[in-house]
N, C-alpha and C. Protein backbone atom coordinates (compact mmCIF):
# COMPACT_ATOMS: atom_id res chain seq x y z
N UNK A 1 0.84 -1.17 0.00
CA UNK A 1 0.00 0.00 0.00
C UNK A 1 0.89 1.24 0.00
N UNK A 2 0.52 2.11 -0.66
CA UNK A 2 1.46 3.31 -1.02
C UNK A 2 0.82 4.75 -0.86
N UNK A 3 1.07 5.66 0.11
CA UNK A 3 -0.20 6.70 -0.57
C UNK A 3 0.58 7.82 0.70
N UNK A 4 0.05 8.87 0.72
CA UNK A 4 0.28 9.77 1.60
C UNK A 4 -0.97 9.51 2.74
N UNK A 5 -0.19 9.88 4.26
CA UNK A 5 -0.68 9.88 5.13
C UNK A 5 -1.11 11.22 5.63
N UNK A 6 -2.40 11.58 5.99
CA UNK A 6 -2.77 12.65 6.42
C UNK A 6 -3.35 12.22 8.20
N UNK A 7 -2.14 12.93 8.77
CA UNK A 7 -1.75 12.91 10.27
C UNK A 7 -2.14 14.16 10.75
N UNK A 8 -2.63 14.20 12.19
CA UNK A 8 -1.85 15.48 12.81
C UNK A 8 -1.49 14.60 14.47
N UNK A 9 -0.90 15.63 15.29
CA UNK A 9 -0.56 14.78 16.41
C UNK A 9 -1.12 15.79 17.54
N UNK A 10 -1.98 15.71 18.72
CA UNK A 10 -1.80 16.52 20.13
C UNK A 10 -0.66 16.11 21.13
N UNK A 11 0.05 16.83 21.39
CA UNK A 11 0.88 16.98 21.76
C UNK A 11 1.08 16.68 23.56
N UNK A 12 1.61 16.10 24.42
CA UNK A 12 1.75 15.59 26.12
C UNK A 12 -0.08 16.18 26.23
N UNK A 13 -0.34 14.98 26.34
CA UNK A 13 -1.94 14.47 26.22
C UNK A 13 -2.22 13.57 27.91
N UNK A 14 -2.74 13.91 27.83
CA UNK A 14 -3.60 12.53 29.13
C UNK A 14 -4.21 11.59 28.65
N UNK A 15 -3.48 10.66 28.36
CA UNK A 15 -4.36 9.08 27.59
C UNK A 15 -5.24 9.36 28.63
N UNK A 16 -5.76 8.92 29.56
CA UNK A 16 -7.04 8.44 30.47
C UNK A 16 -8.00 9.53 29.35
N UNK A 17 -7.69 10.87 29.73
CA UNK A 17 -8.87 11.76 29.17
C UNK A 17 -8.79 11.84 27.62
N UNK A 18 -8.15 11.80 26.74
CA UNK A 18 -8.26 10.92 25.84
C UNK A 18 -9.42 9.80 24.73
N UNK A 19 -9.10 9.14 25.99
CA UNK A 19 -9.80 8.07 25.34
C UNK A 19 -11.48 8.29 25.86
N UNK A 20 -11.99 9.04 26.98
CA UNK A 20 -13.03 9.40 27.52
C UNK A 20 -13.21 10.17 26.43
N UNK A 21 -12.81 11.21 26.07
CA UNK A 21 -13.43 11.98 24.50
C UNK A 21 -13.29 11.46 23.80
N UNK A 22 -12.97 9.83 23.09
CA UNK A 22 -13.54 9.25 22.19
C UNK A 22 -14.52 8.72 22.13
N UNK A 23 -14.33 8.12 23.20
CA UNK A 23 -15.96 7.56 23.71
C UNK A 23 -17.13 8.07 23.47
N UNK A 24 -16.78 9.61 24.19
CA UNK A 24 -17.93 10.35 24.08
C UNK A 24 -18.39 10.87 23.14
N UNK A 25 -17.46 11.15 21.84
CA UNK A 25 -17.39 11.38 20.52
C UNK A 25 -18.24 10.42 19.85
N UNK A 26 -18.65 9.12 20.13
CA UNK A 26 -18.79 7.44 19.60
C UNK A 26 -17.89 7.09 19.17
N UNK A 27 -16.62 7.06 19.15
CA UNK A 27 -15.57 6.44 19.18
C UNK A 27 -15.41 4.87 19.51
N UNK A 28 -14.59 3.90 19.15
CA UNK A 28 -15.02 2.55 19.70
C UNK A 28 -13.07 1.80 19.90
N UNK A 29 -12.98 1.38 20.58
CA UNK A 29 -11.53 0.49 20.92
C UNK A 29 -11.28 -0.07 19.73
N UNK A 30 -10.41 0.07 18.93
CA UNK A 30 -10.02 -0.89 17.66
C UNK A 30 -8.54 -1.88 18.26
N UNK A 31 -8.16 -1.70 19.28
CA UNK A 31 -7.65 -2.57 19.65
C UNK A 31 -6.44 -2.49 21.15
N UNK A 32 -6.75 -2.84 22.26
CA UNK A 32 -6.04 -2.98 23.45
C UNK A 32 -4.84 -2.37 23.80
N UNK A 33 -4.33 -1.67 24.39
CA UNK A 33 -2.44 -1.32 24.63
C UNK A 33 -1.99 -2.50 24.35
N UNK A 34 -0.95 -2.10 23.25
CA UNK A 34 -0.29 -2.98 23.32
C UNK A 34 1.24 -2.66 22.86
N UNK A 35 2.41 -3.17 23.29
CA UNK A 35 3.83 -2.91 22.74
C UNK A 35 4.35 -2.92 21.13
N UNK A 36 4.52 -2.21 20.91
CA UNK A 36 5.09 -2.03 19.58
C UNK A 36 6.59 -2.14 19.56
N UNK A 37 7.25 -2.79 18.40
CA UNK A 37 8.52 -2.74 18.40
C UNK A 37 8.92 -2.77 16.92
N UNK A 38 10.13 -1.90 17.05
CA UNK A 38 10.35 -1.79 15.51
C UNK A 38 12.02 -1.12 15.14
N UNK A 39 12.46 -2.25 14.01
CA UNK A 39 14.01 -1.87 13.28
C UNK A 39 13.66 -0.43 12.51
N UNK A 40 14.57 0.51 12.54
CA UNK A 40 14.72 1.44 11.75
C UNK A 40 16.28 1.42 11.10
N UNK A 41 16.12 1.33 9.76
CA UNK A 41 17.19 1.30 8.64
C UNK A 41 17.32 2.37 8.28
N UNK A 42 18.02 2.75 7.70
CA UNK A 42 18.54 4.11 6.26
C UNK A 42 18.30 3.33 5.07
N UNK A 43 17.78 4.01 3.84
CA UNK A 43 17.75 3.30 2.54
C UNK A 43 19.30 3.58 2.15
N UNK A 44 19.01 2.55 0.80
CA UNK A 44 20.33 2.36 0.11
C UNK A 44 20.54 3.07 -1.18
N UNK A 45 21.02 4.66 -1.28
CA UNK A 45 21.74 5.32 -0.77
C UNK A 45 20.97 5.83 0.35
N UNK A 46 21.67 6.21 1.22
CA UNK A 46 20.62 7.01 2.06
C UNK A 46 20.19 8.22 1.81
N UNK A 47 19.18 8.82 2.02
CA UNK A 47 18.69 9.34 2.08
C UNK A 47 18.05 10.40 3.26
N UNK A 48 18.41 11.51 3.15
CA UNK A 48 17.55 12.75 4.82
C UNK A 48 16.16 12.67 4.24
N UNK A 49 15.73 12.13 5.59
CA UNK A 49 13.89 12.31 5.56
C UNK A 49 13.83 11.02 4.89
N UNK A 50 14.05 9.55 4.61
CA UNK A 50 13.48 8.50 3.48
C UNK A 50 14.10 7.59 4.84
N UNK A 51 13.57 6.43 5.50
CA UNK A 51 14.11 5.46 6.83
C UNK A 51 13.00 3.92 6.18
N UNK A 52 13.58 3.15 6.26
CA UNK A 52 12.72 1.91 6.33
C UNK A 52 12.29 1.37 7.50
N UNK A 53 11.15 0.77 7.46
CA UNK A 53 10.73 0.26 8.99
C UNK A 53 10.19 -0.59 9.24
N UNK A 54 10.56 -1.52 9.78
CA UNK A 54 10.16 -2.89 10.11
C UNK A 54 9.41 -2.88 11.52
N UNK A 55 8.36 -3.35 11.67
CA UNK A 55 7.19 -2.91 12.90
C UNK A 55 6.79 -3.95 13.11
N UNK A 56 6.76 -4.61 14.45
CA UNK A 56 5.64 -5.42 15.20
C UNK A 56 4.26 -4.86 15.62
N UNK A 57 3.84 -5.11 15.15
CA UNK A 57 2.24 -4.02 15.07
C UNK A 57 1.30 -4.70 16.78
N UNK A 58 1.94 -5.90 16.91
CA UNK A 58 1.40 -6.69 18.76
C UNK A 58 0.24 -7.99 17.73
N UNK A 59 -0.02 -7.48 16.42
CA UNK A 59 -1.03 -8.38 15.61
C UNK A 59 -0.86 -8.69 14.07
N UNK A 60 0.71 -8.43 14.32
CA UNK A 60 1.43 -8.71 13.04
C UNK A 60 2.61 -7.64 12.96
N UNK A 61 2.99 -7.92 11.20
CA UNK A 61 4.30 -7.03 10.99
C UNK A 61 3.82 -6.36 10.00
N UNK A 62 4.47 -5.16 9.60
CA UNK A 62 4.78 -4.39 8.39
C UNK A 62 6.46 -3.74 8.19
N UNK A 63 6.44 -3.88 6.67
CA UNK A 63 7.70 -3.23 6.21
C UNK A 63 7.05 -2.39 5.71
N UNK A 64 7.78 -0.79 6.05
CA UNK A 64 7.65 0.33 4.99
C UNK A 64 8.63 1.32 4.71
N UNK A 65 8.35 1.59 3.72
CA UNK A 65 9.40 3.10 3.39
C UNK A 65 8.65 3.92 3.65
N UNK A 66 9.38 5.03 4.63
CA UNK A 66 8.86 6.63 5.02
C UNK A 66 9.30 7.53 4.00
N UNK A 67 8.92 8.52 3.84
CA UNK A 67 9.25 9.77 3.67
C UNK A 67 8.50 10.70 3.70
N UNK A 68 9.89 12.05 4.54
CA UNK A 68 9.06 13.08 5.10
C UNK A 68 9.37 14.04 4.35
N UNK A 69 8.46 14.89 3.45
CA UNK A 69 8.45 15.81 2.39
C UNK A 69 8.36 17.18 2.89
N UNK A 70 7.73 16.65 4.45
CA UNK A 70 7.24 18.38 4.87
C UNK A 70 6.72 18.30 6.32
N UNK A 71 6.51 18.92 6.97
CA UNK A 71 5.57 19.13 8.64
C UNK A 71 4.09 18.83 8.08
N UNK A 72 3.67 19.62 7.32
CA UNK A 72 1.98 19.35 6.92
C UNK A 72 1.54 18.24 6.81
N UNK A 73 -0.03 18.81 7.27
CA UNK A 73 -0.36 17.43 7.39
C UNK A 73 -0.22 16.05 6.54
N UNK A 74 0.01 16.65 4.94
CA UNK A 74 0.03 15.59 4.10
C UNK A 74 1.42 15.56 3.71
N UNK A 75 2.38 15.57 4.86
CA UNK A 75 3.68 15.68 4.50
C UNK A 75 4.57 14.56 4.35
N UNK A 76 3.88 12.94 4.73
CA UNK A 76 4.60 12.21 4.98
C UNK A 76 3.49 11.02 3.86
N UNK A 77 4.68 10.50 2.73
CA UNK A 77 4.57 9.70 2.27
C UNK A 77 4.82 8.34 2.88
N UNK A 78 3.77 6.77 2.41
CA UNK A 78 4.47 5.73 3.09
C UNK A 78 4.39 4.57 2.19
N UNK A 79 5.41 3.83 1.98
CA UNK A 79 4.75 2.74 1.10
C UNK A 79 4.73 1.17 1.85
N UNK A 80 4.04 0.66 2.26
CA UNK A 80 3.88 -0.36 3.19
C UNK A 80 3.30 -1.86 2.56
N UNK A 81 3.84 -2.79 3.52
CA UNK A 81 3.37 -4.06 3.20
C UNK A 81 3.09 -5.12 4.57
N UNK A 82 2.80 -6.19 4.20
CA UNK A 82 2.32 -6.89 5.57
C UNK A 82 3.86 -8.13 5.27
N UNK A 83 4.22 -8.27 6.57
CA UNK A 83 5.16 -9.45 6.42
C UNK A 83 4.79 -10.57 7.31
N UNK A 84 5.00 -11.38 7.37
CA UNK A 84 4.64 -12.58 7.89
C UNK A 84 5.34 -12.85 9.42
N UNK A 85 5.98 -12.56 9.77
CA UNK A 85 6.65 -12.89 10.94
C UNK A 85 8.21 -11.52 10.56
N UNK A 86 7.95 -10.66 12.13
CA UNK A 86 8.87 -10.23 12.85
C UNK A 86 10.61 -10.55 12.60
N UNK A 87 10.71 -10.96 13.33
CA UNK A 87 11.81 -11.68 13.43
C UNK A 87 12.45 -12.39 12.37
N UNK A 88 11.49 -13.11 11.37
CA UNK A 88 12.18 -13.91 10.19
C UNK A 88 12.30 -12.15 9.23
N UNK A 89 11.56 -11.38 9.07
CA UNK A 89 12.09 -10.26 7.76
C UNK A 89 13.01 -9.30 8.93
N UNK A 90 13.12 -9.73 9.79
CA UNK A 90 14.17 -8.66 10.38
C UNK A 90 15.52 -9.46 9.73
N UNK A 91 15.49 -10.64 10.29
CA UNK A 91 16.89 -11.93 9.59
C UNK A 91 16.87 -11.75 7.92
N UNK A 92 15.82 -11.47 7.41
CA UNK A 92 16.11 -11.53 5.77
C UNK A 92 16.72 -10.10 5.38
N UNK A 93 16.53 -8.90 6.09
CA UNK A 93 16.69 -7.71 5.55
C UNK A 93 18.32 -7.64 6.07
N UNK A 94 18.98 -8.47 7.51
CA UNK A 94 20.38 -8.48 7.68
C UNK A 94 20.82 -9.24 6.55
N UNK A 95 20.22 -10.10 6.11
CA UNK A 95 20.98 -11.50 4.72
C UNK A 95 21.16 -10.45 3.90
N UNK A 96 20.08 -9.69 3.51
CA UNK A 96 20.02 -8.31 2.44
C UNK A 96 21.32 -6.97 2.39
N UNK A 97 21.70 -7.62 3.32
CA UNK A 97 23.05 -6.29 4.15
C UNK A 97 22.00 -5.02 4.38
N UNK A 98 21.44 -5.15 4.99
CA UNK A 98 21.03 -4.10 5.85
C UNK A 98 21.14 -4.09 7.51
N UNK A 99 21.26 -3.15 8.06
CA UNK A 99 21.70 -3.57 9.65
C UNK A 99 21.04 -2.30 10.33
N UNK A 100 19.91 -2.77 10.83
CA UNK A 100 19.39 -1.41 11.54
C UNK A 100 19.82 -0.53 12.23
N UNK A 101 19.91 0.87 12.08
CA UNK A 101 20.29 1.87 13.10
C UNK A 101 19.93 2.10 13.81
N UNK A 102 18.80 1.29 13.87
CA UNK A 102 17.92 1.55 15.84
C UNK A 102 16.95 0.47 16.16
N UNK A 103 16.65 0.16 17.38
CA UNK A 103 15.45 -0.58 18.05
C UNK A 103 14.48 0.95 18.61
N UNK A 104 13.34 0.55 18.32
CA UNK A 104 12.38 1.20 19.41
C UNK A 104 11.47 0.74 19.49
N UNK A 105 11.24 1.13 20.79
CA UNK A 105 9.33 0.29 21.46
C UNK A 105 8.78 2.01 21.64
N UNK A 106 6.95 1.59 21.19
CA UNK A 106 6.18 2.20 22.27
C UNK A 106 5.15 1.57 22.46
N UNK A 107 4.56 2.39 23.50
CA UNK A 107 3.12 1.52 23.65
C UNK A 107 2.00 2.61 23.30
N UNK A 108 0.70 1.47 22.19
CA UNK A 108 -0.45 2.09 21.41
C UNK A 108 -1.34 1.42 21.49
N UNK A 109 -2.64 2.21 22.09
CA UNK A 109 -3.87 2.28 22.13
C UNK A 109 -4.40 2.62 20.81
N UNK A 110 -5.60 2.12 20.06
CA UNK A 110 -5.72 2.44 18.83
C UNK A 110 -7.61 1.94 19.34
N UNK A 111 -7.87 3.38 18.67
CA UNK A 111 -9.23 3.55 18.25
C UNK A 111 -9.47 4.18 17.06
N UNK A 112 -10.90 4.10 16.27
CA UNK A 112 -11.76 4.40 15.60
C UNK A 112 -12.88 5.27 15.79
N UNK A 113 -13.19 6.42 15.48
CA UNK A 113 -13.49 7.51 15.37
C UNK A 113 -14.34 7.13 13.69
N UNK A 114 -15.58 6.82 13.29
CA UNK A 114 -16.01 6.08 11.70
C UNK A 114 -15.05 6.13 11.01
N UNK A 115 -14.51 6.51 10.29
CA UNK A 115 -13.06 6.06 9.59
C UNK A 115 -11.45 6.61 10.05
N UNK A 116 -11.61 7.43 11.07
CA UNK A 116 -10.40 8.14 11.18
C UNK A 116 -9.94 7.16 12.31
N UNK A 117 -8.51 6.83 11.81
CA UNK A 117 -7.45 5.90 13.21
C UNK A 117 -7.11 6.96 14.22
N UNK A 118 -7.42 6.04 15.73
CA UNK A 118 -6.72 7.28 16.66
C UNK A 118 -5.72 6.40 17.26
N UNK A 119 -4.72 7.10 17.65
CA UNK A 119 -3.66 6.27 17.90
C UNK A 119 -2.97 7.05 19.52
N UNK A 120 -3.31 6.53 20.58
CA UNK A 120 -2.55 6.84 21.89
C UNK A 120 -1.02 6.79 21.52
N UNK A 121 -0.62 7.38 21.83
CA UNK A 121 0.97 6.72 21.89
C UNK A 121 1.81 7.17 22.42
N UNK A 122 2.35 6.04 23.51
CA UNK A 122 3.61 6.27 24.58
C UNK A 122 4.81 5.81 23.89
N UNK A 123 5.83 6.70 24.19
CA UNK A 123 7.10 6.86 24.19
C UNK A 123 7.87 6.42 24.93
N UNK A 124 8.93 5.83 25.24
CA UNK A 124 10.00 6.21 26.49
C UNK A 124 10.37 7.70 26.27
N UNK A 125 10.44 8.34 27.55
CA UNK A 125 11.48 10.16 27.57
C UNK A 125 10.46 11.09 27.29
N UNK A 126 9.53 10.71 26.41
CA UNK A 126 8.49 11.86 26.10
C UNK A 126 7.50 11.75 27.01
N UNK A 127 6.37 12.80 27.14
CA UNK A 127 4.78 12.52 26.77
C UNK A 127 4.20 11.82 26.03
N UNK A 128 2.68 11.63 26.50
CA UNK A 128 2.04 10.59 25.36
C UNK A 128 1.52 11.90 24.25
N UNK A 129 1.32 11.30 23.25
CA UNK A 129 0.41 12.02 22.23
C UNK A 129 0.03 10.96 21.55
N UNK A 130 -1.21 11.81 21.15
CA UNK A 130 -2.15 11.24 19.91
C UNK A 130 -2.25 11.83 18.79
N UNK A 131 -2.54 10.83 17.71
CA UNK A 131 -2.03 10.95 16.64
C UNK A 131 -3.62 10.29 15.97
N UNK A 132 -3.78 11.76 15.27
CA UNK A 132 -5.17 11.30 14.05
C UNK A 132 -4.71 11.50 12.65
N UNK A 133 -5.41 10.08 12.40
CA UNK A 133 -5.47 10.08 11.08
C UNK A 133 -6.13 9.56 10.32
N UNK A 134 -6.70 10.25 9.07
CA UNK A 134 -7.56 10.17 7.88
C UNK A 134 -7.07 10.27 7.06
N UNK A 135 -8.41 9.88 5.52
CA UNK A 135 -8.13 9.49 4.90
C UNK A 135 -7.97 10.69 3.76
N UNK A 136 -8.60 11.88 4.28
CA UNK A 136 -8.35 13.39 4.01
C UNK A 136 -7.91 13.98 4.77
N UNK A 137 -7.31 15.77 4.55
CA UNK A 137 -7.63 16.58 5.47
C UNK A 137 -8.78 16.64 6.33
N UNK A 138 -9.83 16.45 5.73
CA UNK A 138 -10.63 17.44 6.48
C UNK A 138 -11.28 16.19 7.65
N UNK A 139 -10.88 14.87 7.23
CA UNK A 139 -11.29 14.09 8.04
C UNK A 139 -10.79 14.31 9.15
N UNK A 140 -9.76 14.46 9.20
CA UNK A 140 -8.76 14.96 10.64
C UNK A 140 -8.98 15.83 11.06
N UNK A 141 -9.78 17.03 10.63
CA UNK A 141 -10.37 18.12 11.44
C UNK A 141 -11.06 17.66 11.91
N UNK A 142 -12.30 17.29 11.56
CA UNK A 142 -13.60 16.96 11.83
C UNK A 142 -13.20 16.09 13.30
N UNK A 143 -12.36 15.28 13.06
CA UNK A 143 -11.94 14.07 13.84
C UNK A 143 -11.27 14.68 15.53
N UNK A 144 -10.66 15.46 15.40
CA UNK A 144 -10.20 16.94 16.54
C UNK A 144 -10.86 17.79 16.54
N UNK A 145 -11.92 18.52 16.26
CA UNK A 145 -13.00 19.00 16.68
C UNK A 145 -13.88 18.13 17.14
N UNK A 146 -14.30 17.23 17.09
CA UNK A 146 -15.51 16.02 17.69
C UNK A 146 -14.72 15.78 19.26
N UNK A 147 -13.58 15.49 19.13
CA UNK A 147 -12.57 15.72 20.57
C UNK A 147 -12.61 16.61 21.42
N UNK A 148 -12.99 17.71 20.99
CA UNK A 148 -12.53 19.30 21.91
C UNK A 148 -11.04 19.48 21.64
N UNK A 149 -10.59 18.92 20.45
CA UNK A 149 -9.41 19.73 20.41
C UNK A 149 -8.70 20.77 19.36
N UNK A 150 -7.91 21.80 19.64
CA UNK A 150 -8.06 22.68 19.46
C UNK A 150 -7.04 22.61 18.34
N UNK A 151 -7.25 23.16 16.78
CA UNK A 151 -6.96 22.93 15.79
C UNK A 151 -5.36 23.66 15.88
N UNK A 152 -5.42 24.30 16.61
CA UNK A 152 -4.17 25.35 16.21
C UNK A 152 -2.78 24.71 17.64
N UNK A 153 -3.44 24.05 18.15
CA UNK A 153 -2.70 23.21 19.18
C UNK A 153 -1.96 21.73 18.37
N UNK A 154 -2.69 21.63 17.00
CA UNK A 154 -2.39 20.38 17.25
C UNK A 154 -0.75 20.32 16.18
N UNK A 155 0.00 19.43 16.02
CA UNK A 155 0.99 19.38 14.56
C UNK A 155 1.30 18.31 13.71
N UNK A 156 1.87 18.57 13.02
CA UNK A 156 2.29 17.12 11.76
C UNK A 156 3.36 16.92 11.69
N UNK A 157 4.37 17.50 12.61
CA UNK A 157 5.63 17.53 12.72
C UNK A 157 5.87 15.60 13.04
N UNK A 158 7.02 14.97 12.64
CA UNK A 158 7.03 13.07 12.76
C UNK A 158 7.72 13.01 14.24
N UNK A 159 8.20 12.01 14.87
CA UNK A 159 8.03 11.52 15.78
C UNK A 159 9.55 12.21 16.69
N UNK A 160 10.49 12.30 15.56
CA UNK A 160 12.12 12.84 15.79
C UNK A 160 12.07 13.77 16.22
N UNK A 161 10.94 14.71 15.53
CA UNK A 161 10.65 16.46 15.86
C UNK A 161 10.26 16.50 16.83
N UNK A 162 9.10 15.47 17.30
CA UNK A 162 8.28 15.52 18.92
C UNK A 162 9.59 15.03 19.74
N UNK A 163 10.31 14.41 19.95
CA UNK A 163 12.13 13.78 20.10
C UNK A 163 12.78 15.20 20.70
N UNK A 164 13.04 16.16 19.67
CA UNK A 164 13.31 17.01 20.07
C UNK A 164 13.12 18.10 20.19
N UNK A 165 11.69 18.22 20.52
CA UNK A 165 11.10 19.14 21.36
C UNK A 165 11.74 19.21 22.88
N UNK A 166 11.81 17.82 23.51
CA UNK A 166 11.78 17.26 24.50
C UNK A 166 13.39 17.14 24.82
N UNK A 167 13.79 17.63 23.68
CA UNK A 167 16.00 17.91 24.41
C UNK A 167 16.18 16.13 23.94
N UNK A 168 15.79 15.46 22.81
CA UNK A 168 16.35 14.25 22.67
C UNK A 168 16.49 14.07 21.12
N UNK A 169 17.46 13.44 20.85
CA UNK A 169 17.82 13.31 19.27
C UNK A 169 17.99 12.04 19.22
N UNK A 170 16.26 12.03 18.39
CA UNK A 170 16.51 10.25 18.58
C UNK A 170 16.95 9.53 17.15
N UNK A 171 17.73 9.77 16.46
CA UNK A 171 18.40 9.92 15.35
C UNK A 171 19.50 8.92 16.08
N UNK A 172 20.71 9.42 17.65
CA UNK A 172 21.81 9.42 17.83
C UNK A 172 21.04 8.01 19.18
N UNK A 173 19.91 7.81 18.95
CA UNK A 173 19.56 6.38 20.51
C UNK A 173 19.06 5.08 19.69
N UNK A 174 19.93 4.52 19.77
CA UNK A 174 20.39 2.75 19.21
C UNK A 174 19.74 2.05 19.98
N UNK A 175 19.19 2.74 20.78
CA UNK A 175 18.07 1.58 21.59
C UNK A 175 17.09 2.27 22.62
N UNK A 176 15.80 2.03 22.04
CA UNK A 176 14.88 3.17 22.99
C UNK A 176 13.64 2.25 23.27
N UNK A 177 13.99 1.55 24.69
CA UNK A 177 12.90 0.79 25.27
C UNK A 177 12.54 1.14 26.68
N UNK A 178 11.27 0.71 27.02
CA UNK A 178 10.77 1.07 28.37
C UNK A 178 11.57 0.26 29.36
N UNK A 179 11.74 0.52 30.53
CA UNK A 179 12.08 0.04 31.91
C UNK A 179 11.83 -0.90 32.38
């Protein structure tokens, strides 16, 4: 699957209250906290802004290529696929000579909002934020206004930028797991 992602993110959030304004929105659980874990590569040449990513999703895997074109909301291209097992395309992409430049975990709560994904998401070092996304712009408004949240609060900046907001460059951490 290939397409641009239209994101925005709220920024050190209160999961508990959160997820109470989805609810109350009609919002519905699309699926439990659960740990995420995932290789981050450089493509071959590398590339600033283009990372490959290998993800334990807690209910499978995906490989994808990122790229970040811009902060806006429709700034981040992705081209993705489903892999079969973790661990075996992590071993095929080292056979491949590739050798990841990083491990990271977080942990994600994921709801549904009628078509828009909401996504809790804890960090190690940061705040949590949430992260909406549709399948338009305007779905993602609609989707943060039904919230109470406030359009000019929210950003599309990717996950490195929220990184270092917070005094951390997670570019230079080879391993970013919880306690």
């Amino acid at each position: 699957m290939a397409g641009i992602e239209y994101e925005a993110k709220a920024l050190d959030i209160d999961p508990e209250d959160i997820a109470r304004r989805i609810f109350a929105a009609g919002g519905v659980e699309a699926a439990p906290p659960h740990i995420m874990r995932r290789y981050v590569y450089d493509t071959v040449p590398v590339t600033v802004g283009r990372w490959v990513r290998l993800r334990d999703t807690g209910n499978g895997a995906t490989l994808c290529v990122k790229e970040i074109t811009s902060d806006a909301i429709n700034g981040t291209h992705e081209t993705e696929v489903t892999v079969d097992d973790f661990d075996e395309a992590a071993n095929l992409l080292r056979l491949a000579g590739l050798t990841p430049r990083s491990y990271q975990e977080n942990r994600r709560a994921s709801y549904k909002l009628g078509t828009v994904r909401l996504e809790i998401d804890e960090w190690p070092r940061i705040p949590p934020y949430l992260e909406i996304e549709g399948d338009d712009e305007a779905q993602v408004w609609e989707a943060a206004a039904a919230l109470g949240l406030d359009r000019s609060r929210l950003t599309s900046i990717n996950t490195t930028k929220v990184y270092s907001l917070y005094g951390h460059d997670l570019d230079t951490i080879a391993d970013l797991r919880f306690e």
